[in-house]
N, C-alpha and C. Protein backbone atom coordinates (compact mmCIF):
# COMPACT_ATOMS: atom_id res chain seq x y z
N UNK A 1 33.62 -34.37 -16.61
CA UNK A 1 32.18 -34.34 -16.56
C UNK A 1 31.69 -33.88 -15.19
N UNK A 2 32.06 -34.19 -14.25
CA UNK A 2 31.74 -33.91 -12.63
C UNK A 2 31.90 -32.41 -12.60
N UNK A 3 33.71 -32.02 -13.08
CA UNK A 3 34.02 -30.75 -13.05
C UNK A 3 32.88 -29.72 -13.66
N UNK A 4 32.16 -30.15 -14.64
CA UNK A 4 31.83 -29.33 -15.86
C UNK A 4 29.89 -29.60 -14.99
N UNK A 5 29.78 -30.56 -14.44
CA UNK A 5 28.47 -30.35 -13.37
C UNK A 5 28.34 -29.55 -12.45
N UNK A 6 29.45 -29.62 -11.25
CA UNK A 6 29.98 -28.87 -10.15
C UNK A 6 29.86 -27.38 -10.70
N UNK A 7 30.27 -27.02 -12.07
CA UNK A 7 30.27 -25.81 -12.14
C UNK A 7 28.78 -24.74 -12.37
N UNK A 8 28.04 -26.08 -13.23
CA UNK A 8 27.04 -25.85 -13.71
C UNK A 8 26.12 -25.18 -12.74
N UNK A 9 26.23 -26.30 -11.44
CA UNK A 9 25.39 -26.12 -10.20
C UNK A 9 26.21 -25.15 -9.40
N UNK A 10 26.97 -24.45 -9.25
CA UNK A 10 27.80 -23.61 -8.80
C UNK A 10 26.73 -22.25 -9.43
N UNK A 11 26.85 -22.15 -10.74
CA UNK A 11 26.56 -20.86 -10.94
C UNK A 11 24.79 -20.96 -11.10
N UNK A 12 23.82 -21.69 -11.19
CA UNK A 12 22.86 -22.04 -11.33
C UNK A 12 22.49 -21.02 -9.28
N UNK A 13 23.19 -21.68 -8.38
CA UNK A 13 22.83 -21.29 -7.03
C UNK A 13 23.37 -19.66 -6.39
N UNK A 14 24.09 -19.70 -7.14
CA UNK A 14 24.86 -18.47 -7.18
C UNK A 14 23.92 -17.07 -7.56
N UNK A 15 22.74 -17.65 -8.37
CA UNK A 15 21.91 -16.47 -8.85
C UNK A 15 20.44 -16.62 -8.53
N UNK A 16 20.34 -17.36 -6.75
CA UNK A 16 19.13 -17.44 -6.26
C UNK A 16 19.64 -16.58 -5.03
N UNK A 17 20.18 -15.96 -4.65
CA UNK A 17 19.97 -14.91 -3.82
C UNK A 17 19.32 -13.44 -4.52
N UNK A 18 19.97 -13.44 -5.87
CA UNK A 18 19.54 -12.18 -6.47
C UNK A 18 18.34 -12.48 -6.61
N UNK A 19 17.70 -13.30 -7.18
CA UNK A 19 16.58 -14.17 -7.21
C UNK A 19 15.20 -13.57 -5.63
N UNK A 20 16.10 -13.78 -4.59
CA UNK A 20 15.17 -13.81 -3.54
C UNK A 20 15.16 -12.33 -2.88
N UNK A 21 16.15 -11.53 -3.10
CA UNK A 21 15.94 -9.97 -3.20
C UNK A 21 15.41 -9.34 -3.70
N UNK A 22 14.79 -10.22 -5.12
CA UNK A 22 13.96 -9.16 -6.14
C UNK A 22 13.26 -8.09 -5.37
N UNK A 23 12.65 -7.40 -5.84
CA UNK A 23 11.65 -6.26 -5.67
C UNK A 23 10.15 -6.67 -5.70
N UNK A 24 9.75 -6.40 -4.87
CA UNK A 24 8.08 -6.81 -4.77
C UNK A 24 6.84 -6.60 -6.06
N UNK A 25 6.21 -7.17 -6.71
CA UNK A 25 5.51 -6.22 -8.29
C UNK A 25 4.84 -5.38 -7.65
N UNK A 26 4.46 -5.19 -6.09
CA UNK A 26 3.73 -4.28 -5.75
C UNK A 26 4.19 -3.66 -4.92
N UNK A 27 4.06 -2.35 -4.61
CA UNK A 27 4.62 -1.61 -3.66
C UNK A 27 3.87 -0.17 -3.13
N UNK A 28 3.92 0.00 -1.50
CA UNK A 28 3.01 1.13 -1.50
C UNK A 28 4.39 2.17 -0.92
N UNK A 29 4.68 3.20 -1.65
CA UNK A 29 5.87 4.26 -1.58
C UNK A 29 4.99 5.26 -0.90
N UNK A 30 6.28 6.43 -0.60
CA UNK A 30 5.87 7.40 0.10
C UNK A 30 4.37 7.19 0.86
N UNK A 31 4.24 6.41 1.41
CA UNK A 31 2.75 5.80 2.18
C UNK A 31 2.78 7.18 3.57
N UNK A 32 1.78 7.68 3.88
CA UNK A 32 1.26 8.61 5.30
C UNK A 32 0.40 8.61 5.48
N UNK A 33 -0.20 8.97 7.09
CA UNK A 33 -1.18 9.75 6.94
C UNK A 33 -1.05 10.12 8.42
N UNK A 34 -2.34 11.24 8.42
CA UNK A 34 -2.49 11.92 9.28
C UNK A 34 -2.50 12.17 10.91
N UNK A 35 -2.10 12.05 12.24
CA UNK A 35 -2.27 11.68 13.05
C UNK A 35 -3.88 12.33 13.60
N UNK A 36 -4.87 11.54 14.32
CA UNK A 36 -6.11 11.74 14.88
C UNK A 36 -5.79 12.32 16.63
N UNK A 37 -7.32 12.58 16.70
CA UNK A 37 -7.15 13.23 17.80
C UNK A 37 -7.83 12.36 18.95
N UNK A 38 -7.78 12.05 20.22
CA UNK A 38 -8.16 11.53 20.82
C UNK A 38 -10.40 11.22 20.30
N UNK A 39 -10.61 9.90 20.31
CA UNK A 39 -11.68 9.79 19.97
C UNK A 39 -12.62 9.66 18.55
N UNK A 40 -10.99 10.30 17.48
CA UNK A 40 -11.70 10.26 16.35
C UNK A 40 -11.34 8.59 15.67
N UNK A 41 -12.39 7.75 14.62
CA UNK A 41 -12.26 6.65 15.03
C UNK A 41 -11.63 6.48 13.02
N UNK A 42 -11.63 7.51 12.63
CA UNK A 42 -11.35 7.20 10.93
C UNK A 42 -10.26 7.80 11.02
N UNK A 43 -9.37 7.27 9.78
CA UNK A 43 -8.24 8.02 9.06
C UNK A 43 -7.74 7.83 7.49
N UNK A 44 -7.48 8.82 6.68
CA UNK A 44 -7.30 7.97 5.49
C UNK A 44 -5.44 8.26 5.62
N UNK A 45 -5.55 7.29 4.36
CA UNK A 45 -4.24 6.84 4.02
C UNK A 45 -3.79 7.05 2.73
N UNK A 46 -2.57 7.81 2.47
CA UNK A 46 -2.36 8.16 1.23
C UNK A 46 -0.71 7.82 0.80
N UNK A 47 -0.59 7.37 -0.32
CA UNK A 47 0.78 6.72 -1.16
C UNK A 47 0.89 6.67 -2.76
N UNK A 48 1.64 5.78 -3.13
CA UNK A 48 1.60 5.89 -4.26
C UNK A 48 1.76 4.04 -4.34
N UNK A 49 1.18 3.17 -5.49
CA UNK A 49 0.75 2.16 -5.63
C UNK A 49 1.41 2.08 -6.76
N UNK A 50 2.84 1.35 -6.53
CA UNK A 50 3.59 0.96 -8.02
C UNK A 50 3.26 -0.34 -8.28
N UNK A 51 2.95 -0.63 -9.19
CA UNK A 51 3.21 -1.66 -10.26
C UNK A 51 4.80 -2.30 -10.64
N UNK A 52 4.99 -3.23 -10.48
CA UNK A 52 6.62 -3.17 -10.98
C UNK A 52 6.27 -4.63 -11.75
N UNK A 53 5.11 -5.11 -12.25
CA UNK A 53 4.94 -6.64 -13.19
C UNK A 53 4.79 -6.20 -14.09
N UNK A 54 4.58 -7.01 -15.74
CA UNK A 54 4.27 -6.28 -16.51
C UNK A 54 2.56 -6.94 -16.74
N UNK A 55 1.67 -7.14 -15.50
CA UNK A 55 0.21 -7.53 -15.69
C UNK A 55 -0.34 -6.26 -14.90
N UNK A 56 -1.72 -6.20 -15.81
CA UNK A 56 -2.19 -4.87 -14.30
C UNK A 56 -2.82 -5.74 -13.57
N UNK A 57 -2.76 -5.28 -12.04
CA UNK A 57 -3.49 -5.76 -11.37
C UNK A 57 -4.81 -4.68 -10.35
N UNK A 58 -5.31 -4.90 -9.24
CA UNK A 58 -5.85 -4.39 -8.72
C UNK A 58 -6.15 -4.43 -6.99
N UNK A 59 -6.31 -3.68 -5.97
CA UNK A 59 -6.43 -4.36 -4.93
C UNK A 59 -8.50 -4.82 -4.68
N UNK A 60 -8.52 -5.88 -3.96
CA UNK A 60 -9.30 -6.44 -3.66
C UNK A 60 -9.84 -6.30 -2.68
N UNK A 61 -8.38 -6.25 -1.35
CA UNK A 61 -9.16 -6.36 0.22
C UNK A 61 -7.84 -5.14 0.91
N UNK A 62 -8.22 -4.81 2.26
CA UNK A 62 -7.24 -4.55 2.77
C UNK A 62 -7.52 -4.83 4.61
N UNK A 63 -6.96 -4.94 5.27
CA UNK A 63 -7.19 -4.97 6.76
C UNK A 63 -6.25 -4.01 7.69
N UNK A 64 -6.42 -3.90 8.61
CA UNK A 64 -5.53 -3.41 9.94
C UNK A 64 -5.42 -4.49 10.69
N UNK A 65 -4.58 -4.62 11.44
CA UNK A 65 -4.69 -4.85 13.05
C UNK A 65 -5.23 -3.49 13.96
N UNK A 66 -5.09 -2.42 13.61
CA UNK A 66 -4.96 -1.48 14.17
C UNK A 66 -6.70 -0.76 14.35
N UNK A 67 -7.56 -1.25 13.25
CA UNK A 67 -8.24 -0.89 13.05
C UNK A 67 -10.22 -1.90 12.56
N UNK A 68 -11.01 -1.73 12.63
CA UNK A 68 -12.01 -2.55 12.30
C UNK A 68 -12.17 -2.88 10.84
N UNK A 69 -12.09 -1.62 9.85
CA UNK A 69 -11.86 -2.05 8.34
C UNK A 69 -11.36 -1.40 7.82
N UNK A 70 -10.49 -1.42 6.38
CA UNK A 70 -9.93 -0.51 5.74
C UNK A 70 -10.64 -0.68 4.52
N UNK A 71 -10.77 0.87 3.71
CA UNK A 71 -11.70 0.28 2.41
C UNK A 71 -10.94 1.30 0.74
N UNK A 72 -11.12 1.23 0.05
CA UNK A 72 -10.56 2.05 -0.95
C UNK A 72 -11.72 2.97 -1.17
N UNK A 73 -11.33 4.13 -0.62
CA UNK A 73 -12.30 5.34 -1.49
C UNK A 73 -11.79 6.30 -2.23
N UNK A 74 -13.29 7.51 -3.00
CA UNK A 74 -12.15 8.02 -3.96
C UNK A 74 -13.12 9.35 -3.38
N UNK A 75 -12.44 10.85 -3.33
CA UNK A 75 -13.42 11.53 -3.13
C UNK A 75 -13.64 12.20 -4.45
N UNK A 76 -14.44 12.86 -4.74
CA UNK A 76 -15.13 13.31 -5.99
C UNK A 76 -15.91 14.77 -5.93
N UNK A 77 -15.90 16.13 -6.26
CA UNK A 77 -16.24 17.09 -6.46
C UNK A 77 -17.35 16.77 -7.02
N UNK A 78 -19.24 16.85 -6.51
CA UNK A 78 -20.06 17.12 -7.57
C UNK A 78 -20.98 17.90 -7.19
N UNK A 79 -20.99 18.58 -8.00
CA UNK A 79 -22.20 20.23 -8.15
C UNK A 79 -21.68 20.89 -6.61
N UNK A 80 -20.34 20.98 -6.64
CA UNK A 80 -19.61 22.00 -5.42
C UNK A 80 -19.47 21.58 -4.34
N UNK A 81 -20.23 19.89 -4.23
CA UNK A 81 -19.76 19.28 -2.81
C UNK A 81 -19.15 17.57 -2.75
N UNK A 82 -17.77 18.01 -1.94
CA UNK A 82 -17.06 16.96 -1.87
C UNK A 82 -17.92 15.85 -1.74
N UNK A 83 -17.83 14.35 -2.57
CA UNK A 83 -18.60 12.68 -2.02
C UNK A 83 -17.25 12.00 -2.25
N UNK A 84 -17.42 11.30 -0.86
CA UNK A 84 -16.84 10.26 -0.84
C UNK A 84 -17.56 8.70 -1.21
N UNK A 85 -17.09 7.97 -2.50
CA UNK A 85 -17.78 6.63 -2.62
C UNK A 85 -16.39 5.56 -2.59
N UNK A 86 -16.95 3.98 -2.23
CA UNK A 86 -16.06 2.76 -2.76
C UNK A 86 -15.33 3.59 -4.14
N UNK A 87 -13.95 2.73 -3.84
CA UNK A 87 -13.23 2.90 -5.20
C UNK A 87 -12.56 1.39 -5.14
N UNK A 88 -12.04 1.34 -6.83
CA UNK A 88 -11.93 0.17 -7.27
C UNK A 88 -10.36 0.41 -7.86
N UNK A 89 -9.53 0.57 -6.92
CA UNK A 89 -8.60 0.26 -6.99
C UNK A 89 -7.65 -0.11 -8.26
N UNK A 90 -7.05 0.46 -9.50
CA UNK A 90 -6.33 -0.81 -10.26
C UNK A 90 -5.19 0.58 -10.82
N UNK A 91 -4.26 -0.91 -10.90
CA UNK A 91 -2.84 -0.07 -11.09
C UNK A 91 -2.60 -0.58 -12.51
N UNK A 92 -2.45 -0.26 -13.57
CA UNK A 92 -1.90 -0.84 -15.03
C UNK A 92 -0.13 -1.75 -14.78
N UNK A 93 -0.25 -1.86 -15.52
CA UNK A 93 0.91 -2.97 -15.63
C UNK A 93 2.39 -1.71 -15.58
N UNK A 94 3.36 -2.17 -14.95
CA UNK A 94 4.43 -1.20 -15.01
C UNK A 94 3.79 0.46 -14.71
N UNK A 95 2.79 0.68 -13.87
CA UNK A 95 2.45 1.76 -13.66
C UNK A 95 2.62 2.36 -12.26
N UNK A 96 1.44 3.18 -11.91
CA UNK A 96 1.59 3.37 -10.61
C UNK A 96 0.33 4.46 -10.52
N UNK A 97 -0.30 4.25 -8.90
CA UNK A 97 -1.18 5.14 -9.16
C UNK A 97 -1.02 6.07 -7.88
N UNK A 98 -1.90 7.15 -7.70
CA UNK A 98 -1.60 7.99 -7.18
C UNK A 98 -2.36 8.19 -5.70
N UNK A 99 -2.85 7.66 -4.60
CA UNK A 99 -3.48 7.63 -3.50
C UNK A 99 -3.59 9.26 -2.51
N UNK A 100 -3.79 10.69 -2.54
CA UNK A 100 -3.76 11.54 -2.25
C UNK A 100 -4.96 12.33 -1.95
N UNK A 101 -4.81 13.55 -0.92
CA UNK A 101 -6.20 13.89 -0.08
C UNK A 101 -6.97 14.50 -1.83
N UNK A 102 -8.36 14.30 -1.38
CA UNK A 102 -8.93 15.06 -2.27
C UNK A 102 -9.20 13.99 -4.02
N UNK A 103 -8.51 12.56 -3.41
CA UNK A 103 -8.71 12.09 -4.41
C UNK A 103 -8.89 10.25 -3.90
N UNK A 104 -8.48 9.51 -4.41
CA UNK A 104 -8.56 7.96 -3.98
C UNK A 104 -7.29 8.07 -2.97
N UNK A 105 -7.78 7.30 -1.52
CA UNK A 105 -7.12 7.00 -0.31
C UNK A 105 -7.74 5.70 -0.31
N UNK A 106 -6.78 5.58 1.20
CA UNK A 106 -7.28 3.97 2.20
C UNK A 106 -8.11 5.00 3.28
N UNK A 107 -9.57 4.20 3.57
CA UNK A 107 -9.97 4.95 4.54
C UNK A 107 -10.13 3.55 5.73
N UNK A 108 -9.30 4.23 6.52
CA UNK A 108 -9.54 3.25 7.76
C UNK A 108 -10.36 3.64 8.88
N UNK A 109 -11.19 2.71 9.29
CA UNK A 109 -12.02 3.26 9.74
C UNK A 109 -12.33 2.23 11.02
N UNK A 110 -12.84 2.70 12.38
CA UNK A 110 -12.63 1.83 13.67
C UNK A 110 -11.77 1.73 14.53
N UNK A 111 -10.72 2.61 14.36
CA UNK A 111 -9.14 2.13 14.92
C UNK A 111 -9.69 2.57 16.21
N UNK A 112 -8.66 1.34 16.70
CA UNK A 112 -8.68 0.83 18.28
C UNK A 112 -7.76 2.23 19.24
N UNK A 113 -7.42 2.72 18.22
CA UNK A 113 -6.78 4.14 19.39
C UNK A 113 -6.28 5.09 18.37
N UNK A 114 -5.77 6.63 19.18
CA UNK A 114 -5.65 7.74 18.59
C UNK A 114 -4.20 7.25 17.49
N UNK A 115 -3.97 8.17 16.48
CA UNK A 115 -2.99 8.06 15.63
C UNK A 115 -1.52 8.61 15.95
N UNK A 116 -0.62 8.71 16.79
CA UNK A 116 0.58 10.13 17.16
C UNK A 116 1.12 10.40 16.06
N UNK A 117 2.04 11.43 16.00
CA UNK A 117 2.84 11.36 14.81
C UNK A 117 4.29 10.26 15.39
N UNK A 118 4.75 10.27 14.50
CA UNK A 118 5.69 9.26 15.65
C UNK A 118 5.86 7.62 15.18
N UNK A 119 3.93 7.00 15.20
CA UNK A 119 3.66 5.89 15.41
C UNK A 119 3.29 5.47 13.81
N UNK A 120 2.93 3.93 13.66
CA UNK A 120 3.12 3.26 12.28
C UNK A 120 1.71 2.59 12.70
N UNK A 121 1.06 3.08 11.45
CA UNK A 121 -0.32 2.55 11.39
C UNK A 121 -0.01 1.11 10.07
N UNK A 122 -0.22 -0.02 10.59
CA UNK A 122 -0.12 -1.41 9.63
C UNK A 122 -1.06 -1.83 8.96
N UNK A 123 -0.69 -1.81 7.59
CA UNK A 123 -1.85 -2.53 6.81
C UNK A 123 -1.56 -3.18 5.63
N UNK A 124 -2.53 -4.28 5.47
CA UNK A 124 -2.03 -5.54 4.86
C UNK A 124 -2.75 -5.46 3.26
N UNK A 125 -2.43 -4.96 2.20
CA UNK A 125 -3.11 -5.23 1.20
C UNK A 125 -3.20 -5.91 0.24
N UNK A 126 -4.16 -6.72 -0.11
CA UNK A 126 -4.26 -7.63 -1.27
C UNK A 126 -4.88 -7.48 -2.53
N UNK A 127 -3.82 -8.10 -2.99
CA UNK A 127 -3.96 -7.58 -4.68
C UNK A 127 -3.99 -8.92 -5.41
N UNK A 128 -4.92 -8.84 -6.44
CA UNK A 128 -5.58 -9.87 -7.22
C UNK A 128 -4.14 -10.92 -8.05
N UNK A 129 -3.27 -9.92 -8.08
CA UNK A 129 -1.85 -10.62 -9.03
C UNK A 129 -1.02 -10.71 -8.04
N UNK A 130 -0.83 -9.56 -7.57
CA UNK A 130 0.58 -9.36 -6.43
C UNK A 130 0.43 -10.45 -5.13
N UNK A 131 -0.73 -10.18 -4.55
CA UNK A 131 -1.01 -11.50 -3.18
C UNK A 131 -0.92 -10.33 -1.93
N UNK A 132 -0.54 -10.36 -1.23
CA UNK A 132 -0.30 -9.93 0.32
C UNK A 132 0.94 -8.67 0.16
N UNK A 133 0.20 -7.80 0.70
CA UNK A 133 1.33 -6.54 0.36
C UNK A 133 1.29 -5.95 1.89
N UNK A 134 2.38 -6.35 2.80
CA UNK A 134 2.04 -5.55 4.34
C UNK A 134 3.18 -3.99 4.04
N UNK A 135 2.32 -3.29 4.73
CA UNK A 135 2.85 -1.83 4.79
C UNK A 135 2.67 -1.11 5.64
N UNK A 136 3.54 -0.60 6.41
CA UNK A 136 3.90 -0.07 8.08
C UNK A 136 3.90 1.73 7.35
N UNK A 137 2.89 2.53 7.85
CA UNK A 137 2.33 3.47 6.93
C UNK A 137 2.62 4.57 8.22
N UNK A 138 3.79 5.62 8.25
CA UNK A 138 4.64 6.66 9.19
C UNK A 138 3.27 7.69 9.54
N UNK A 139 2.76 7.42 10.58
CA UNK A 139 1.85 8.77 11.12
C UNK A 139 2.34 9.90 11.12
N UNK A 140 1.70 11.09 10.27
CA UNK A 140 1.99 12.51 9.89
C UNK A 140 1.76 13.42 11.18
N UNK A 141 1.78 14.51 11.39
CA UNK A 141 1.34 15.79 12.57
C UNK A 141 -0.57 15.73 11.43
N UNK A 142 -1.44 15.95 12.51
CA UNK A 142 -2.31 16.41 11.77
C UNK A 142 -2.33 17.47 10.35
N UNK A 143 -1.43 18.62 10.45
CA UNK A 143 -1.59 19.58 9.53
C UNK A 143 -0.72 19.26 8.33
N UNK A 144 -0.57 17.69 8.00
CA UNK A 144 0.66 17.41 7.34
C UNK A 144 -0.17 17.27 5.84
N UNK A 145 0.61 17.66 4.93
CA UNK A 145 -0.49 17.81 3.36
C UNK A 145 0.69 16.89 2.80
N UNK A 146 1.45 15.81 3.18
CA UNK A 146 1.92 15.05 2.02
C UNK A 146 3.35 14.02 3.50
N UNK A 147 3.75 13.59 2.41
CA UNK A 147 4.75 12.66 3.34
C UNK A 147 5.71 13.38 3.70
């Protein structure tokens, strides 16, 4: 009986490391963006926003350290001129969405200094299911059109 416990709890602990490696349900991939030039105080941010739960969720908030606010926008073509408005963020369940120039980014906006290429712009995003998603986001050369 001890033997046949010992074992029980043997393999029961045995499958909480795999357990604590899982994969995050949220994830921001191929994440970049652009490096700024001395003085300019915005930058957006572009990735891809997987889903890996099977609930959709959405983001809510996001912050910097680096910066005064970060916000979700989407830009939009109308009657031949680019608008940028709030966007509302949501990823479907097992999906993923697409964050790229010319369409929904992170626009950060306030940052406390220029962008290099080189350097890791940090930002923390929260999502209504997922919780706290931090992401260290690789500064591009200005003329950079993707990661």
């Amino acid at each position: 009986m001890i033997r046949a416990a010992r074992m029980l709890l043997a393999t029961l602990l045995a499958g909480v490391p795999a357990l604590a490696a899982a994969a995050p349900a949220m994830e921001f991939a191929n994440a970049w963006v652009r490096a700024t030039p001395p003085g300019q105080s915005v930058a957006a941010a572009y990735g891809i926003l997987r889903n890996r739960s099977n609930v959709a969720d959405r983001l809510l908030a996001a912050t910097s350290p680096q910066a005064a606010s970060v916000e979700a926008h989407v830009t939009e073509l109308v009657n031949g001129v680019y608008q940028m408005r709030d966007s509302d963020l949501r990823v479907p369940a097992g999906a993923q969405t697409t964050l790229e120039p010319e369409g929904s980014h992170l626009m950060v906006m306030g940052l406390k200094g220029p962008l290099r290429p080189g350097d890791r712009l940090t930002v923390i995003l929260r999502f209504a299911k997922a919780g706290l998603v931090r992401v260290d986001i690789p500064v591009r050369p200005a003329s950079a059109t993707g990661p």
